[in-house]
Protein backbone atom coordinates (compact mmCIF):
# COMPACT_ATOMS: atom_id res chain seq x y z
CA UNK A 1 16.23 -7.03 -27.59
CA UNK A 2 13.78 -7.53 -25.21
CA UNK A 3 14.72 -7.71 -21.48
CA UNK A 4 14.05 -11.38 -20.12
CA UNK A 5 14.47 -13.43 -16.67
CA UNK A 6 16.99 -15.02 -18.14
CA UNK A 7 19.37 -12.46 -19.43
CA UNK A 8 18.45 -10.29 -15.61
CA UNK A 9 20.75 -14.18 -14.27
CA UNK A 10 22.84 -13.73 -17.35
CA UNK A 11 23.69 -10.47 -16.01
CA UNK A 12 24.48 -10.99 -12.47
CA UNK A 13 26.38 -14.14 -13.39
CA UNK A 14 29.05 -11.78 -15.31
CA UNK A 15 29.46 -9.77 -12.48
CA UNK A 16 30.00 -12.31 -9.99
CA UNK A 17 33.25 -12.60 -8.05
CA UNK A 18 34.60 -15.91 -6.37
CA UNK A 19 36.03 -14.25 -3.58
CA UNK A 20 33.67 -12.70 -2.34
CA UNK A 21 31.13 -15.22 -2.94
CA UNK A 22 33.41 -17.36 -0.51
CA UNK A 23 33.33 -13.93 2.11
CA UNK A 24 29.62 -13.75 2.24
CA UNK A 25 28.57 -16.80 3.75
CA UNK A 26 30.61 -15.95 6.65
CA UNK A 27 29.38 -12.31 6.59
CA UNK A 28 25.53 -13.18 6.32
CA UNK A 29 25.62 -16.19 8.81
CA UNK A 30 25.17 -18.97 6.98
CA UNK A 31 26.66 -22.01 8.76
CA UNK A 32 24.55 -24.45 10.31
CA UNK A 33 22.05 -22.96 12.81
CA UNK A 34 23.00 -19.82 12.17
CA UNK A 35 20.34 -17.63 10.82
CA UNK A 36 20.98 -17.75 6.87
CA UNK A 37 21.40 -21.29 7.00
CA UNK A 38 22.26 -23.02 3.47
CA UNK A 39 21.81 -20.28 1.63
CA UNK A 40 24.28 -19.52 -1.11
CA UNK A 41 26.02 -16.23 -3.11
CA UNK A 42 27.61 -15.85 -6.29
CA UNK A 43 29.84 -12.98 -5.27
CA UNK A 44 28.17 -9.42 -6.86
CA UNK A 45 28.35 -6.58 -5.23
CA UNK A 46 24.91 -3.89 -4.55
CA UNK A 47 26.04 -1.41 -6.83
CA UNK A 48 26.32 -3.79 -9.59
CA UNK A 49 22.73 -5.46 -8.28
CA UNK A 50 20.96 -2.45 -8.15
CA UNK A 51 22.30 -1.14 -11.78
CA UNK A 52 21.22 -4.48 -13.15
CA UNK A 53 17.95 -4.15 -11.64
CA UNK A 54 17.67 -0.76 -13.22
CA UNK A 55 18.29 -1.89 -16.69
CA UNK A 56 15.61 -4.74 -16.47
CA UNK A 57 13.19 -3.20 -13.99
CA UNK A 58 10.39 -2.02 -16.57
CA UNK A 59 10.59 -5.56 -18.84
CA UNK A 60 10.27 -7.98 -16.59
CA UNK A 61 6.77 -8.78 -15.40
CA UNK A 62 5.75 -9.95 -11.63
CA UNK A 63 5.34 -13.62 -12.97
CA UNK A 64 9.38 -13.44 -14.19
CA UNK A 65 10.02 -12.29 -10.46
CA UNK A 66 7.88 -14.92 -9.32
CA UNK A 67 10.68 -17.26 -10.34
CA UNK A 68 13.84 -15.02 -9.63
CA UNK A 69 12.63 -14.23 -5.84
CA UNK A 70 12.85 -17.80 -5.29
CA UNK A 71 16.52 -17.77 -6.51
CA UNK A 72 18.73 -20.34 -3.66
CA UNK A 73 21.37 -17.00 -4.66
CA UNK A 74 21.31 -14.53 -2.66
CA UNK A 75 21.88 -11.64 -4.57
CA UNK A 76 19.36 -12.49 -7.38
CA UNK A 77 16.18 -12.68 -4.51
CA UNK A 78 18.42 -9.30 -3.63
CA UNK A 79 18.48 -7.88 -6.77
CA UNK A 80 14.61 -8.99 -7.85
CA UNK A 81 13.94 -7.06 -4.68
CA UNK A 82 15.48 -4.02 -6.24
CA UNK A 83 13.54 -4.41 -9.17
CA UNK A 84 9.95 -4.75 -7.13
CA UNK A 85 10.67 -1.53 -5.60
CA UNK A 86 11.44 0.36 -8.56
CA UNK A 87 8.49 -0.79 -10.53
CA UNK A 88 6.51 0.42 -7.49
CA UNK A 89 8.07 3.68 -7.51
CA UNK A 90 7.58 4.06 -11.24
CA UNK A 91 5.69 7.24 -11.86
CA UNK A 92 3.18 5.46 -14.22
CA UNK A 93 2.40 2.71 -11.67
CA UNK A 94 -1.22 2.50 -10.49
CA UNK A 95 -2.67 1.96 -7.50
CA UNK A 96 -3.58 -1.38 -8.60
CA UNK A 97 0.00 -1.73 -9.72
CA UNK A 98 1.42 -0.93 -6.25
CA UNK A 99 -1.32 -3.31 -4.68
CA UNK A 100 0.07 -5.87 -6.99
CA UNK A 101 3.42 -5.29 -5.93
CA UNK A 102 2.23 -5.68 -2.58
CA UNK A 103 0.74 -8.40 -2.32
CA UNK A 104 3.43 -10.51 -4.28
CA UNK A 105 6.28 -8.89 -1.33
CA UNK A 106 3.92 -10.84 1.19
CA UNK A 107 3.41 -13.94 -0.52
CA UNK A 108 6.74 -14.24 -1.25
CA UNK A 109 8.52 -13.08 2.62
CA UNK A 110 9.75 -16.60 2.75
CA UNK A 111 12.40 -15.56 0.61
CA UNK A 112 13.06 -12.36 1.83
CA UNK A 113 14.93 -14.03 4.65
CA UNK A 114 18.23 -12.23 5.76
CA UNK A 115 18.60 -8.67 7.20
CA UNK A 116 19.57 -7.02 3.96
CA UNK A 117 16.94 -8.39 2.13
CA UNK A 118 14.76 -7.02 4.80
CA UNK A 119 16.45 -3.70 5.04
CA UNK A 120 16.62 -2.93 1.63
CA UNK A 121 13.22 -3.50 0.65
CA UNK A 122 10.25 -3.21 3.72
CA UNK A 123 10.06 0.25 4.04
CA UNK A 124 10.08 1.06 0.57
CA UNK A 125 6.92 -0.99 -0.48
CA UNK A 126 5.46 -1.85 2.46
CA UNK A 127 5.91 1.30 4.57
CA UNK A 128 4.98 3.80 1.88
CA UNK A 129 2.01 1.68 0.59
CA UNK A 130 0.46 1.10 4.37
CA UNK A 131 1.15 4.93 5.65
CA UNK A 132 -2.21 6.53 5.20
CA UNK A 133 -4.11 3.34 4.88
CA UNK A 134 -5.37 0.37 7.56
CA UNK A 135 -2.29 -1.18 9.24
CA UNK A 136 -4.23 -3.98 10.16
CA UNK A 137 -3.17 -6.62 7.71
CA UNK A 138 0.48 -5.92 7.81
CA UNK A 139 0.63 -5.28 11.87
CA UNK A 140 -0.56 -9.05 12.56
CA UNK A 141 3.73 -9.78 10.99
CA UNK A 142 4.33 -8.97 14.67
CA UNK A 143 2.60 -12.45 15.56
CA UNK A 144 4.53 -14.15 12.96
CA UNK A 145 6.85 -17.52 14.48
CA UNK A 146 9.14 -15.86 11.34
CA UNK A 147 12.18 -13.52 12.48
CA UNK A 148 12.19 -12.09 9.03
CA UNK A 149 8.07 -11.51 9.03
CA UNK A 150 8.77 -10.07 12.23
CA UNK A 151 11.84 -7.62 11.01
CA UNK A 152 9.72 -6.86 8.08
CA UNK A 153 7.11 -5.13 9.98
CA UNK A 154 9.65 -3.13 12.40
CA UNK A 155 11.58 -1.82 9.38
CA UNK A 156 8.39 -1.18 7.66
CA UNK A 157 7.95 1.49 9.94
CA UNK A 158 10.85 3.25 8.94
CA UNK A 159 9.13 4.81 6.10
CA UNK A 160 6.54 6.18 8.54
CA UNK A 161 9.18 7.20 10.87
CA UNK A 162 10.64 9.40 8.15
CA UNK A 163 6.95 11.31 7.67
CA UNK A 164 7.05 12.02 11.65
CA UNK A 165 4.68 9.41 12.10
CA UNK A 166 5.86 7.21 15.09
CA UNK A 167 2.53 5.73 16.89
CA UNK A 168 3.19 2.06 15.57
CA UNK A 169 7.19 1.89 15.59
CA UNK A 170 6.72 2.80 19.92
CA UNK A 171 3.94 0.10 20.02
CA UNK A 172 6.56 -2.39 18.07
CA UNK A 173 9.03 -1.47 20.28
CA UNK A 174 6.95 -2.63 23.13
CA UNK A 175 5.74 -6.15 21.55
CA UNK A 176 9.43 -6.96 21.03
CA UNK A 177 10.76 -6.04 24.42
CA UNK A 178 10.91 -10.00 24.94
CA UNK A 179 12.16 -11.04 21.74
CA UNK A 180 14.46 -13.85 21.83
CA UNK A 181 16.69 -13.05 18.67
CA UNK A 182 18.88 -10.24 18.26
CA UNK A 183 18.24 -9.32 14.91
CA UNK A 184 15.09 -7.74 16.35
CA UNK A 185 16.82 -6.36 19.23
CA UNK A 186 19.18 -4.46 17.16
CA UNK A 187 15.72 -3.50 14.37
CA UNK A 188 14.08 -1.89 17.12
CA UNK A 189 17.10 -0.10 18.41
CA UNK A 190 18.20 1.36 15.22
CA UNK A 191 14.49 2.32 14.78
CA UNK A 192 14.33 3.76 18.35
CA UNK A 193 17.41 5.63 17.54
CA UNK A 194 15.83 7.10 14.13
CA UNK A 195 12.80 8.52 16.36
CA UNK A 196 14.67 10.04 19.09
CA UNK A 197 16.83 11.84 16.01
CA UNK A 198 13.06 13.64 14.91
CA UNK A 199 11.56 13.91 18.43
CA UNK A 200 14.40 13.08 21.32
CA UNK A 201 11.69 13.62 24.04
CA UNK A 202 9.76 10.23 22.28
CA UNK A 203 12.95 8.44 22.59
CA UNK A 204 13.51 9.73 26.57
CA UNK A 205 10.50 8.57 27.52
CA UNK A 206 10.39 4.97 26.00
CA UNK A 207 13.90 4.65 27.81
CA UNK A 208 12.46 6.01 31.12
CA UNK A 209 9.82 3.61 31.17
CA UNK A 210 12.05 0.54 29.52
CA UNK A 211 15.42 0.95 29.84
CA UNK A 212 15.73 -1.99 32.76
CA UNK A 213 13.65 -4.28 30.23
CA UNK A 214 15.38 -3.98 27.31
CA UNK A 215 17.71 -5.93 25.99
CA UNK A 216 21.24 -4.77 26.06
CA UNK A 217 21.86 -4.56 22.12
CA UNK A 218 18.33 -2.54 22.18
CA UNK A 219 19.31 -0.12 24.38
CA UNK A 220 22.83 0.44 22.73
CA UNK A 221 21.30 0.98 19.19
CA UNK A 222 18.49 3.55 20.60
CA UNK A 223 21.37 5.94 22.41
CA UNK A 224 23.88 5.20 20.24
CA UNK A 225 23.42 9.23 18.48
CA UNK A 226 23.22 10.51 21.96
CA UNK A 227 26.05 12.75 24.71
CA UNK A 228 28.46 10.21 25.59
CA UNK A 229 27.53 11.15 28.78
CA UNK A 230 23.82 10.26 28.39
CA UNK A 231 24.81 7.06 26.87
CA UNK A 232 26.86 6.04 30.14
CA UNK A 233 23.61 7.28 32.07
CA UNK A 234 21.55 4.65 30.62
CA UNK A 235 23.67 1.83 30.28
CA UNK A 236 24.32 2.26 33.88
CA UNK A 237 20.28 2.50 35.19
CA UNK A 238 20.71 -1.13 32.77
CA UNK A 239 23.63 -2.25 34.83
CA UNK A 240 21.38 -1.76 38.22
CA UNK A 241 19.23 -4.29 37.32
């Protein structure tokens, strides 16, 4: 039987669980103003998205994902993300494939618009398919009015970070110093943090020259793997502000 859009809702919808569709709005802020506004959850957990998206990752086609990504559930733009990545991985795929893949993930980052979604999902296809070519198209996210455009390109970077690369993460790092929500605060942090656990003396120096200018949640994330003892150091050159 072949694997449709249809039976990849079908699917979720038996795993779903009522109480924890009533937790998650709380969890992924939700409420009005509050930076998942409206949106809604049926209650499945990542394990059960990701070995759903598994089952139907090689049937359905980017136009069936074209219609799940703009799910108002959570968990099936969550678990159509899953499935985009693994057809990009797919050994067969092409290069034409993976531009494909591409180039529906930024058409579509209006509803890749909560921190998980984000996470899950930027480094893997947009990271890996932008390391060794031009940055320029995906670099201009960091003009974006869009938080998640914006988180997008910082975790994108992760992937990069991983090969040792870390030119364009630092120069991220920079752009954001001023950014007014904390979702970036903490991305570059936690990004900050994964460079200094490759090269420490890359992480010592953006703190020498930043640490007064960052924000507080920033500077937590970046030391957070470091001495307590270092980790008092810099909070306290913060504190002297």
């Amino acid at each position: 039987m072949k694997q449709t859009k249809e039976l990849f809702i079908e699917a979720l919808n038996k795993e779903k669980d009522p109480k924890k569709a009533k937790f998650f709005p709380r969890f992924f802020k939700t409420g009005p103003g509050e930076y998942g506004e409206g949106d809604q959850f049926l209650g499945v957990t990542v394990p059960k998205q990701r070995m759903i998206a598994k089952k139907f990752a090689q049937s359905l086609s980017l136009e069936d994902l074209q219609s799940l990504i703009s799910s108002p559930f959570h968990e099936v733009r969550l678990a159509t993300l899953f499935v985009l990545i693994l057809k990009f991985q797919f050994k067969k795929a092409t290069e034409e494939d993976q531009m494909a893949i591409v180039q529906f993930y930024l058409k579509n980052t209006k509803y890749i618009n909560n921190w998980d979604l984000v996470d899950a999902s930027a480094d893997k296809i947009l990271g890996e398919y932008f390391f060794q070519k031009d940055k320029t198209t995906i670099l201009k996210l960091k003009n974006s009015k869009d938080l998640w455009e914006n988180r997008i390109i910082i975790l994108s970077t992760f992937y990069w970070i991983r090969k040792g690369h870390f030119t364009e993460t630092i120069s991220l790092c920079e752009f954001f110093l001023n950014h007014p929500h904390d979702l970036i605060h903490k991305a570059t942090g936690w990004m900050l943090r994964e460079i200094g656990k490759r090269d420490l003396n890359i992480l010592i120096q953006f703190l020498n020259a930043y640490v007064t200018k960052m924000p507080r949640t920033m500077l937590r994330y970046a030391i957070e793997k470091l001495p307590p003892s270092e980790r008092r150091k810099w909070l306290d050159l913060k504190k002297e502000i």
